[in-house]
C-alpha atoms as a PDB file:
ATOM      1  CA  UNK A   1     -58.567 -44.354  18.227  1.00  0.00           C
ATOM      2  CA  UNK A   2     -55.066 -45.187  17.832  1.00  0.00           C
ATOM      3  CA  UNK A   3     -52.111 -43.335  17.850  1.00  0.00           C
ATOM      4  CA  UNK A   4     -49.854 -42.907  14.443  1.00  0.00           C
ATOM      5  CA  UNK A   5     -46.586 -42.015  16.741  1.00  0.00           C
ATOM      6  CA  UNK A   6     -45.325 -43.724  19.073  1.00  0.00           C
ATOM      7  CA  UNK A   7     -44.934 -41.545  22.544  1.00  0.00           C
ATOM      8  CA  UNK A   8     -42.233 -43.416  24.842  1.00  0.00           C
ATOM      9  CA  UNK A   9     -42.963 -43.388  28.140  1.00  0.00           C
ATOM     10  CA  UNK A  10     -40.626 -41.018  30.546  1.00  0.00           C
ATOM     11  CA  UNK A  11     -38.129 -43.379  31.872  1.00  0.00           C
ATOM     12  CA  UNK A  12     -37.421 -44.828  28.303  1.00  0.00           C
ATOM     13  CA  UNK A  13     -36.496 -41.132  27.514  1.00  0.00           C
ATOM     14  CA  UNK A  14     -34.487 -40.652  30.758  1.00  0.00           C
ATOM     15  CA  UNK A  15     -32.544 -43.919  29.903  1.00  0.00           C
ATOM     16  CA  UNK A  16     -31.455 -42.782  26.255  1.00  0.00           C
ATOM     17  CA  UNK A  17     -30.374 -39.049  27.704  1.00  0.00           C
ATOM     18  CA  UNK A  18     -28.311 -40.684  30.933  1.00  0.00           C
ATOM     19  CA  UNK A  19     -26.778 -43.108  28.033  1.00  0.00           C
ATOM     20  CA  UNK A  20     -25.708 -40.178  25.709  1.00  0.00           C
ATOM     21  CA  UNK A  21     -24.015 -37.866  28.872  1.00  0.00           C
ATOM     22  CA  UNK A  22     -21.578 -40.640  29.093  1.00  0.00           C
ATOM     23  CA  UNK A  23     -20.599 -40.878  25.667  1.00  0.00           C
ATOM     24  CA  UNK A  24     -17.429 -39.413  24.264  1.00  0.00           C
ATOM     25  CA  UNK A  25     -18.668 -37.846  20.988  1.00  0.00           C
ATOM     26  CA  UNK A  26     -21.108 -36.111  23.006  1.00  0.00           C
ATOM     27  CA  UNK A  27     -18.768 -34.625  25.199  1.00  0.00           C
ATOM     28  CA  UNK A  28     -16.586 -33.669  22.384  1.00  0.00           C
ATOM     29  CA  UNK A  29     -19.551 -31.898  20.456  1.00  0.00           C
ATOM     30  CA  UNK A  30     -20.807 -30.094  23.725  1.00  0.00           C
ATOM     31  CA  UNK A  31     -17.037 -28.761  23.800  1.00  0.00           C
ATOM     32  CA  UNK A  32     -16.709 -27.719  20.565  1.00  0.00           C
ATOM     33  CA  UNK A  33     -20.099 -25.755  20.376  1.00  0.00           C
ATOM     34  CA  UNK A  34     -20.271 -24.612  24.474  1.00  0.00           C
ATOM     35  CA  UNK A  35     -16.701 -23.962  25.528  1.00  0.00           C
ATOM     36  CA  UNK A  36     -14.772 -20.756  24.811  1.00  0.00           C
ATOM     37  CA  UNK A  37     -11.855 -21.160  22.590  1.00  0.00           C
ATOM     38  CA  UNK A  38      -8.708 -22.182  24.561  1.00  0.00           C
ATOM     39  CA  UNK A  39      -6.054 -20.621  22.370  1.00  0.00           C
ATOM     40  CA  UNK A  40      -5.651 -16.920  20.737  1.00  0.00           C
ATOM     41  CA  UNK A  41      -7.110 -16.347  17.259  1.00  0.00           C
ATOM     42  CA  UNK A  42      -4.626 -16.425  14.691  1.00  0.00           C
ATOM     43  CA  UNK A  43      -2.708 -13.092  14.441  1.00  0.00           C
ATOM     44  CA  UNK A  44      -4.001 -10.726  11.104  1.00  0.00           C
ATOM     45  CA  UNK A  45      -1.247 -11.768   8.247  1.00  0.00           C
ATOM     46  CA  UNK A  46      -0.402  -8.264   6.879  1.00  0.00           C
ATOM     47  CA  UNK A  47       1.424  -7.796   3.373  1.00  0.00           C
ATOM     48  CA  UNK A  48       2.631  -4.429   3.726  1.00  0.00           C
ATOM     49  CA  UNK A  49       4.106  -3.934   7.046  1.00  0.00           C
ATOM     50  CA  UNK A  50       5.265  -0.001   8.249  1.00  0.00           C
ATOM     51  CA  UNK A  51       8.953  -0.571  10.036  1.00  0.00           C
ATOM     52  CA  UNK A  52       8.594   0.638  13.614  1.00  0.00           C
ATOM     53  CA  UNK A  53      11.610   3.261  13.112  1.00  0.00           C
ATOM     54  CA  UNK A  54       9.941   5.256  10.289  1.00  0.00           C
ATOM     55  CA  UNK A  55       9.208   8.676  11.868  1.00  0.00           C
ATOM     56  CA  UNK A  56       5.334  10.367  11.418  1.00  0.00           C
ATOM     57  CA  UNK A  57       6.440  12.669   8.717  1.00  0.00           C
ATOM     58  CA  UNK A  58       8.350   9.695   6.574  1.00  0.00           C
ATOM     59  CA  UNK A  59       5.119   8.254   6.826  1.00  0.00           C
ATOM     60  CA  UNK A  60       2.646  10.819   5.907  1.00  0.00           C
ATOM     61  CA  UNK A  61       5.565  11.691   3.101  1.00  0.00           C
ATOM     62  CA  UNK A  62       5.195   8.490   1.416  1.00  0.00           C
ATOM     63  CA  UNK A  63       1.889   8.520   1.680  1.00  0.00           C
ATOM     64  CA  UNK A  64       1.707  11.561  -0.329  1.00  0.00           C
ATOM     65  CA  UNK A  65       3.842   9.793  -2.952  1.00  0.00           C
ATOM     66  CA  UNK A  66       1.579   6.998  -3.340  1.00  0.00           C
ATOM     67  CA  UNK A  67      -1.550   9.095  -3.550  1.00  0.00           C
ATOM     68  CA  UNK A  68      -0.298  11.015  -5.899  1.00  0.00           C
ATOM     69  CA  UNK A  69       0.670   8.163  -8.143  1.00  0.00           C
ATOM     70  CA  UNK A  70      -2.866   6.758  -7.676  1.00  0.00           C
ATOM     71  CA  UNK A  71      -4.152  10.011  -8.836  1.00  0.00           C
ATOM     72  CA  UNK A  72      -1.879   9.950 -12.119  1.00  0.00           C
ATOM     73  CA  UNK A  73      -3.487   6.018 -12.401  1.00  0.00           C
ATOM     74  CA  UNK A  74      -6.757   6.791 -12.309  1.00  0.00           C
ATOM     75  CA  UNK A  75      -6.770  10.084 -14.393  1.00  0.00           C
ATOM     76  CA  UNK A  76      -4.779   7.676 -16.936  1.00  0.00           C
ATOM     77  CA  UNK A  77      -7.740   5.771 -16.322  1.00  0.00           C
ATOM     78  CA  UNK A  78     -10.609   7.667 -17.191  1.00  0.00           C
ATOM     79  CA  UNK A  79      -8.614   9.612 -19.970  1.00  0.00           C
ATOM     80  CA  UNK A  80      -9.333   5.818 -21.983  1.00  0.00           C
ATOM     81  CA  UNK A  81     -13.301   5.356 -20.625  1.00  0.00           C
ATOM     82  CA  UNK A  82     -16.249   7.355 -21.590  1.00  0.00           C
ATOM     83  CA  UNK A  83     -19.785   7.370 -20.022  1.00  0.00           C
ATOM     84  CA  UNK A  84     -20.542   5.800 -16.176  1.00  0.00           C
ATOM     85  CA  UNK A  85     -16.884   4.588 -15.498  1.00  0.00           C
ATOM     86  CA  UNK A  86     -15.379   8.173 -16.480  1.00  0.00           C
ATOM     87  CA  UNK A  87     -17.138   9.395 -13.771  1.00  0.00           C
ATOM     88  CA  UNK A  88     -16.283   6.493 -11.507  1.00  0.00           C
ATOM     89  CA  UNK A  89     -13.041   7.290 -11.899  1.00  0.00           C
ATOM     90  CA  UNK A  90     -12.990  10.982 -12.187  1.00  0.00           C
ATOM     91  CA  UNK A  91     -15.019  10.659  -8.602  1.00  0.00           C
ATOM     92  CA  UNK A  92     -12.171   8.048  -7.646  1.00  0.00           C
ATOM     93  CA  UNK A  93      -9.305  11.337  -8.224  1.00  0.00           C
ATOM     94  CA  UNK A  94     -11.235  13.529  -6.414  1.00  0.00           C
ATOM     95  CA  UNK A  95     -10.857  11.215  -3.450  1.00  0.00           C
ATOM     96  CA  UNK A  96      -7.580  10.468  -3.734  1.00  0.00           C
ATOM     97  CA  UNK A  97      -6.565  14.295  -4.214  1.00  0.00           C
ATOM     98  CA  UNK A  98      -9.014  15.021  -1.552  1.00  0.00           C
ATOM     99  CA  UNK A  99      -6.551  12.297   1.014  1.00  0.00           C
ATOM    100  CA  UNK A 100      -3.391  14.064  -0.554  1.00  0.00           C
ATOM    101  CA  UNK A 101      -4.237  17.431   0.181  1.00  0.00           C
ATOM    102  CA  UNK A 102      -5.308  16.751   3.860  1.00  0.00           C
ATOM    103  CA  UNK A 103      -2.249  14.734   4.139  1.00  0.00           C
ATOM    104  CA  UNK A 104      -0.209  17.833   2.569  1.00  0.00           C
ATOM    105  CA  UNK A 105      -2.377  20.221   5.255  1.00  0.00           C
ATOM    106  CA  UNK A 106      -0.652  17.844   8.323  1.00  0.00           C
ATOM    107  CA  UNK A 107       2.788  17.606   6.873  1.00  0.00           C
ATOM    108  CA  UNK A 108       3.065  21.903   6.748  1.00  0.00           C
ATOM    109  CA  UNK A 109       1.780  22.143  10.101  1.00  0.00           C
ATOM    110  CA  UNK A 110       4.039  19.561  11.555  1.00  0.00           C
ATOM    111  CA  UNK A 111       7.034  21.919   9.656  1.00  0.00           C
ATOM    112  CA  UNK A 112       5.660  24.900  11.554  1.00  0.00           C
ATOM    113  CA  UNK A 113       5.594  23.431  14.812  1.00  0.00           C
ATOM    114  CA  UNK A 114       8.521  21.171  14.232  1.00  0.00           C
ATOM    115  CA  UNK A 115      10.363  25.132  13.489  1.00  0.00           C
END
């Protein structure tokens, strides 16, 4: 009986692997896939950046301010929808109160210590 594929004998095999050790695309693909990357991944871009001189209580202060205009948004919000996303977005204020308050919580303890 006789064989469909051909089977190449050892040293034919040993040849063809020697051959490719040598070659430069090889090396380059063994490199690319094996070897640790040299340089440091690219830094997170950020589009809102916090200066480094505002204090902890600016902070938390404007943070306040901005959850408090999300919570006048989204009340806008589902004040113009009815059903599912009315309750998406009544769901969506009680979160965003919810943050505001806690935030409000830190900001009269910090005035008590801070006294």
């Amino acid at each position: 009986m006789t064989s469909i594929t051909k089977i190449t004998p050892e040293t034919e095999l040993d040849i063809e692997l020697e051959a490719l050790k040598d070659d430069a695309a090889t090396q380059r693909a063994l490199d690319y896939y094996l070897k640790p990357a040299v340089s440091q991944p690219p830094q997170e871009k950020k589009v809102f950046v916090v200066s480094e001189d505002v204090s902890q209580e600016e902070a938390m202060v404007t943070a306040c301010e901005y959850l408090r205009c999300g919570v006048s948004m989204v009340h806008s919000a589902a004040d113009t929808h009815q059903g599912a996303h009315r309750d998406q977005f009544l769901a969506l204020a009680f979160f965003i109160e919810s943050a505001k308050q806690l935030l409000d919580k830190a900001l009269d303890v910090q005035k008590l210590t801070n006294r």
